[in-house]
Protein backbone atom coordinates (compact mmCIF):
# COMPACT_ATOMS: atom_id res chain seq x y z
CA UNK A 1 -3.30 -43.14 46.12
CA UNK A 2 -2.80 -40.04 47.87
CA UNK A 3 -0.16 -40.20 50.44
CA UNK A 4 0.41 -43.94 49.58
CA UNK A 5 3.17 -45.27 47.03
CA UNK A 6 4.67 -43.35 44.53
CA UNK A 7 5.01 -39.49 43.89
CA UNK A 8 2.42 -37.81 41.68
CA UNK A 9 1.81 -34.31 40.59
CA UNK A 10 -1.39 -32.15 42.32
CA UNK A 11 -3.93 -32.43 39.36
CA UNK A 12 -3.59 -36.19 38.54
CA UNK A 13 -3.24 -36.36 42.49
CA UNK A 14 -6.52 -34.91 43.00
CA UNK A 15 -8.46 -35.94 39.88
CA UNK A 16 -7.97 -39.83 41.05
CA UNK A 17 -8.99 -38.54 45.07
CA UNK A 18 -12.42 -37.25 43.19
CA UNK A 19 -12.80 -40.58 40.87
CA UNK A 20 -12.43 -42.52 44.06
CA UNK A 21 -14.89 -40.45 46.12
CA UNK A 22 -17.26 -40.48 43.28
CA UNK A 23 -17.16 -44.25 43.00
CA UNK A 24 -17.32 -45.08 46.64
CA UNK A 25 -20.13 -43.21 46.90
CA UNK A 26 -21.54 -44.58 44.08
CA UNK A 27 -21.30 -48.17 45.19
CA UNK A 28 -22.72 -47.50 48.85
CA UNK A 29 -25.64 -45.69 47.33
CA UNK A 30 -26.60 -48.30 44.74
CA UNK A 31 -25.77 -50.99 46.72
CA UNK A 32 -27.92 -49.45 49.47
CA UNK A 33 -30.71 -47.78 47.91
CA UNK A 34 -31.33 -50.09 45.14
CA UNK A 35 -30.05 -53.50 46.31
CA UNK A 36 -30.81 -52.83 50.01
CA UNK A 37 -28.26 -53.81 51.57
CA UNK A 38 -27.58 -52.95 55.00
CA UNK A 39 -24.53 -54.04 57.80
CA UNK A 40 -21.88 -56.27 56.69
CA UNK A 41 -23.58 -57.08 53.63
CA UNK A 42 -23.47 -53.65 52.56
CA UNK A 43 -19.94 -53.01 53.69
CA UNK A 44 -18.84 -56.61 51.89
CA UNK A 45 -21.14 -55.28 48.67
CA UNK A 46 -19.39 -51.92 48.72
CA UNK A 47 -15.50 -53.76 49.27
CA UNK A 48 -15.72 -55.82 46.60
CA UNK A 49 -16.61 -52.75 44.29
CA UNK A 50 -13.84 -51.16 45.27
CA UNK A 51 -11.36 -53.73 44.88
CA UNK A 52 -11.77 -53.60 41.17
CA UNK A 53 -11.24 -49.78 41.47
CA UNK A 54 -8.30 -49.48 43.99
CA UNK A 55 -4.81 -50.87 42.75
CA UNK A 56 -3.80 -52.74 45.91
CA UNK A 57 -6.27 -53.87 48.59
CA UNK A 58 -3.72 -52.67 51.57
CA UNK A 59 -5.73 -49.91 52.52
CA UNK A 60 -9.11 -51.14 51.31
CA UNK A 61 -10.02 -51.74 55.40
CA UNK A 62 -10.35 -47.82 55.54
CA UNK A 63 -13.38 -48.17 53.08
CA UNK A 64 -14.74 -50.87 54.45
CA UNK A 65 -14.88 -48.75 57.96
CA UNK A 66 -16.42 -45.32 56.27
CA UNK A 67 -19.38 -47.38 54.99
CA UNK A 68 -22.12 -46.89 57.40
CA UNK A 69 -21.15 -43.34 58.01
CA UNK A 70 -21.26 -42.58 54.30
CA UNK A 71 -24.52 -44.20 54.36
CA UNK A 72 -25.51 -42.20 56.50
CA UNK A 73 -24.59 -38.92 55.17
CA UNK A 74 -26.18 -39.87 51.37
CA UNK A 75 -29.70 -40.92 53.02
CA UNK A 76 -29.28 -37.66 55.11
CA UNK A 77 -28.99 -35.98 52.00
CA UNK A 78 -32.28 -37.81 49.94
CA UNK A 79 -34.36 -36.80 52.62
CA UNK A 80 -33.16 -33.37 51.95
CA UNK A 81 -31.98 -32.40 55.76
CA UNK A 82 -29.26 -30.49 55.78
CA UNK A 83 -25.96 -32.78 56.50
CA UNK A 84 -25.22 -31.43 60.17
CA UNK A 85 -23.80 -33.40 63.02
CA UNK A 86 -27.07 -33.79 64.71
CA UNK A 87 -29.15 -35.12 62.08
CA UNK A 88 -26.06 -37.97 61.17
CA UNK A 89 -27.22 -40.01 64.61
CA UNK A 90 -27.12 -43.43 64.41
CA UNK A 91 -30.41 -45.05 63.74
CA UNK A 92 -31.80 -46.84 66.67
């Protein structure tokens, strides 16, 4: 994990950063979108995923806390708006 545990060179480095970010994004959109899942049970839904990705769950609390603002940012992006500050506002 970058940053975390053992040395690795830049394109291994940064190939595993991308397979991350294209599985956590993966599991908040399916889990949101076509399970619906919202709150906790989203975030819980989305951990447990990623558990079975990650190879230690000692900084698995970081995903758990990106969740609803990655949720955020994919719906922003199916409606087609254009991800900017203002339109990421939580929802009332």
């Amino acid at each position: 994990m970058m940053g975390h545990g053992e040395p690795a060179t830049g394109h291994a480095l940064l190939d595993w950063q991308a397979d991350y970010i294209h599985h956590v994004l993966g599991a908040i959109d399916s889990s949101s979108r076509r399970d619906g899942l919202e709150g906790d049970a989203l975030a819980d839904a989305v951990t447990a995923r990623m558990k079975a990705f990650l190879p230690a769950e000692d900084l698995l609390f970081l995903t758990r806390l990106s969740v609803e603002s990655l949720r955020q940012r994919l719906a922003t992006n199916h409606r087609g708006l254009k991800p900017e500050p203002g339109n990421l506002k939580p929802e009332a």
